[in-house]
Structure formats: C-alpha cells, structure tokens
Protein backbone atom coordinates (compact mmCIF):
# COMPACT_ATOMS: atom_id res chain seq x y z
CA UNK A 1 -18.17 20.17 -11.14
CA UNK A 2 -14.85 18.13 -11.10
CA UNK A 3 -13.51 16.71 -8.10
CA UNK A 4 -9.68 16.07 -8.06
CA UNK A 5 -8.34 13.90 -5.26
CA UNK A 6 -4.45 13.85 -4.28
CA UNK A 7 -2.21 12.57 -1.66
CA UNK A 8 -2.88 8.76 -2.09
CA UNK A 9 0.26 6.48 -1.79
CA UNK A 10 1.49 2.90 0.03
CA UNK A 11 2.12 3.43 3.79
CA UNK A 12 2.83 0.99 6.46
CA UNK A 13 -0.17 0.47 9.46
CA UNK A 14 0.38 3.10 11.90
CA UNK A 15 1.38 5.99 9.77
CA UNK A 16 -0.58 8.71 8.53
CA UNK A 17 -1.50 9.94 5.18
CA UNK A 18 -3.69 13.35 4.46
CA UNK A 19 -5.96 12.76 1.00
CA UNK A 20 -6.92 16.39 -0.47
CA UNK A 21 -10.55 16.92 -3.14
CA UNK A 22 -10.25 20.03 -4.84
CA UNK A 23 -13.35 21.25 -6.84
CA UNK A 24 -13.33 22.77 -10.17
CA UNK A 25 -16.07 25.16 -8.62
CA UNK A 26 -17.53 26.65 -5.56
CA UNK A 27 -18.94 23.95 -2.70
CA UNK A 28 -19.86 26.83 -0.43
CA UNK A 29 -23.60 25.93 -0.94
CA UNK A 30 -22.99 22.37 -1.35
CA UNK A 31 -24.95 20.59 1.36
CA UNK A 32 -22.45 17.91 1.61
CA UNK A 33 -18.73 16.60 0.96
CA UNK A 34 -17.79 13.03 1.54
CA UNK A 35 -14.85 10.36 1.04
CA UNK A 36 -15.70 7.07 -0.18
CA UNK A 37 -13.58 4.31 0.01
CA UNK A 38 -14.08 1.09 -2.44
CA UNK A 39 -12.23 -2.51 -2.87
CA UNK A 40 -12.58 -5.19 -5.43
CA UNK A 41 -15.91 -7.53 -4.87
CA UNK A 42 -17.28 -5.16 -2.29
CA UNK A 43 -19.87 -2.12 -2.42
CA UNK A 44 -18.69 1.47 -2.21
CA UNK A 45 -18.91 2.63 1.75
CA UNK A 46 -18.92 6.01 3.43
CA UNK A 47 -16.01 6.79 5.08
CA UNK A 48 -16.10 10.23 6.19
CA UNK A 49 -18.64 13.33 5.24
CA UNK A 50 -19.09 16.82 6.56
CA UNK A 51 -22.11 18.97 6.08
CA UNK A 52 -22.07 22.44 4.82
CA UNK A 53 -22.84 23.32 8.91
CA UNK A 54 -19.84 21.47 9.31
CA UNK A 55 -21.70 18.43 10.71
CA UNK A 56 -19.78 15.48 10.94
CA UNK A 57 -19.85 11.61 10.43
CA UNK A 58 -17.70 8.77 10.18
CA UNK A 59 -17.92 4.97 9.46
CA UNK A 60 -17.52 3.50 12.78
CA UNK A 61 -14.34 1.54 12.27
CA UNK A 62 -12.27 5.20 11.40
CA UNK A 63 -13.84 7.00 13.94
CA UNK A 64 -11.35 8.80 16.26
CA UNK A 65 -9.11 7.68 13.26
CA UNK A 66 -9.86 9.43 10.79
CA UNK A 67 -10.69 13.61 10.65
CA UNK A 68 -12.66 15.14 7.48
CA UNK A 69 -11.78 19.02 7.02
CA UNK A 70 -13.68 21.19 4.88
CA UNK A 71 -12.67 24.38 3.37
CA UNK A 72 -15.16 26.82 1.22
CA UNK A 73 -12.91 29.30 0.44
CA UNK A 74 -10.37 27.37 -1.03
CA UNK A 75 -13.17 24.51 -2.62
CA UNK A 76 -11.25 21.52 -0.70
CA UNK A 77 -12.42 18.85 1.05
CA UNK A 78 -9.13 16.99 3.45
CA UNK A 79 -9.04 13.52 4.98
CA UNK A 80 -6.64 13.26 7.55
CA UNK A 81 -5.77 9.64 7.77
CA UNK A 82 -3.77 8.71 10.97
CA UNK A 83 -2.98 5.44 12.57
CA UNK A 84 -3.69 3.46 9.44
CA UNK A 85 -4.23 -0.07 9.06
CA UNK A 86 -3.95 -2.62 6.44
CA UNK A 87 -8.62 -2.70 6.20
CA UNK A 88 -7.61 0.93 4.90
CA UNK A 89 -6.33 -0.12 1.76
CA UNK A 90 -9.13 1.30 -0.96
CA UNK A 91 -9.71 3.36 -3.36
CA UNK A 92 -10.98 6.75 -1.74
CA UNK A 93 -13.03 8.72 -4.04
CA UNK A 94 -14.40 11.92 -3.02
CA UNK A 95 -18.40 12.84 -3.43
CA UNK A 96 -20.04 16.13 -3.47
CA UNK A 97 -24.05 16.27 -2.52
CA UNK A 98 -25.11 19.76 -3.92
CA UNK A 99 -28.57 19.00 -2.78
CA UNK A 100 -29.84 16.13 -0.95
CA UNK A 101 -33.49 16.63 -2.38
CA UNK A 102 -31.67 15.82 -6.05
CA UNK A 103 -30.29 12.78 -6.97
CA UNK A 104 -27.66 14.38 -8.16
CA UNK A 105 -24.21 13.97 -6.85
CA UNK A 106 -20.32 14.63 -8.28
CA UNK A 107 -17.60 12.16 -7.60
CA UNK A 108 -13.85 12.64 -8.66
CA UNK A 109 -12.20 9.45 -10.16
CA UNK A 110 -10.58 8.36 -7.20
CA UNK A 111 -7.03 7.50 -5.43
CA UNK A 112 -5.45 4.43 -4.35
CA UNK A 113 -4.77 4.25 -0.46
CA UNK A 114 -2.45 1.34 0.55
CA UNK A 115 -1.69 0.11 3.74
CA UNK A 116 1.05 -3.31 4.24
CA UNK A 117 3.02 -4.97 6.60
C-alpha cells in the first residue's frame, strides 16, 4: 500500500491548514489510520488516529485542535489543522495499521507543516 500525503505548506500561528493521505488501495478493513508528526533530534509522536469504528484519539496538546477524518470509500485519511501554533511545525507522515496483531504497518513519506511568527 502507498500512502500519499498533501496539503503541507508555511502558515502563520492561528491559521488553519487541512493535510490529506490518500492510499494506493482499499483501508476499509484497515484497523487503523494515523498522522505522525516528527522534528529533528526528537522521536516520531502520534498526533491524531482514527479506528476503523471511527474511534478517535489525539495527542493531548492538539486536542480540540486538531480533527482526524476518515473516508473508506474514497481511501483518505484528513487532518484538519486549525488554530496552529509554531510546536506544530513537523513533518506529518501518515500511518496505516492493517492489523494491530501484525507488526506490520504502511507509512507515506511525509509533508512538511510550518508554523512562524
């Protein structure tokens, strides 16, 4: 499966920005889709996920922030982005889980978010 993210860009804090993951393939039985978010000298972190029951979680400090949209019949996975602040600038990659019994896991090659004054 390829991921394909989109809709990356420099924004100032307070505006919005919507990041789009299109698969090459099918997620309707994929257990999970997820943005990622990476900067130099620190670990990947979880930013936003959804759950093919279209259960929901966030990192805490994008909560209420942040909304995660998933669509199966069109094989994309949305992060609406609003209020943004400069700790948002990252890389966002986006993850699909198939199967969380299975180590494995598909990630696109992701998109450069930043946010300045």
């Amino acid at each position: 499966v390829e991921l394909a993210e989109s809709g990356g860009g420099l924004v100032r804090p307070g505006w919005s920005l919507r990041l789009s993951c299109t698969a090459s393939e099918s997620i309707d039985n994929f257990y999970s889709m997820a943005w990622f978010r990476q900067v130099p000298g620190k670990e990947r972190e979880l930013v936003a996920s959804i759950t093919n029951g279209h259960v929901e979680k966030y990192l805490d400090s994008v909560r209420n922030r942040f909304t995660i949209y998933r669509d199966n019949a069109r094989n994309i996975v949305d992060l609406q982005m609003d209020d943004l602040k400069l700790e948002d600038t990252a890389v966002y990659f986006c993850n699909a889980d198939p199967d969380p019994s299975s180590s494995l896991e598909y990630w696109g090659r992701g998109i450069q978010v930043g946010v300045v004054s």
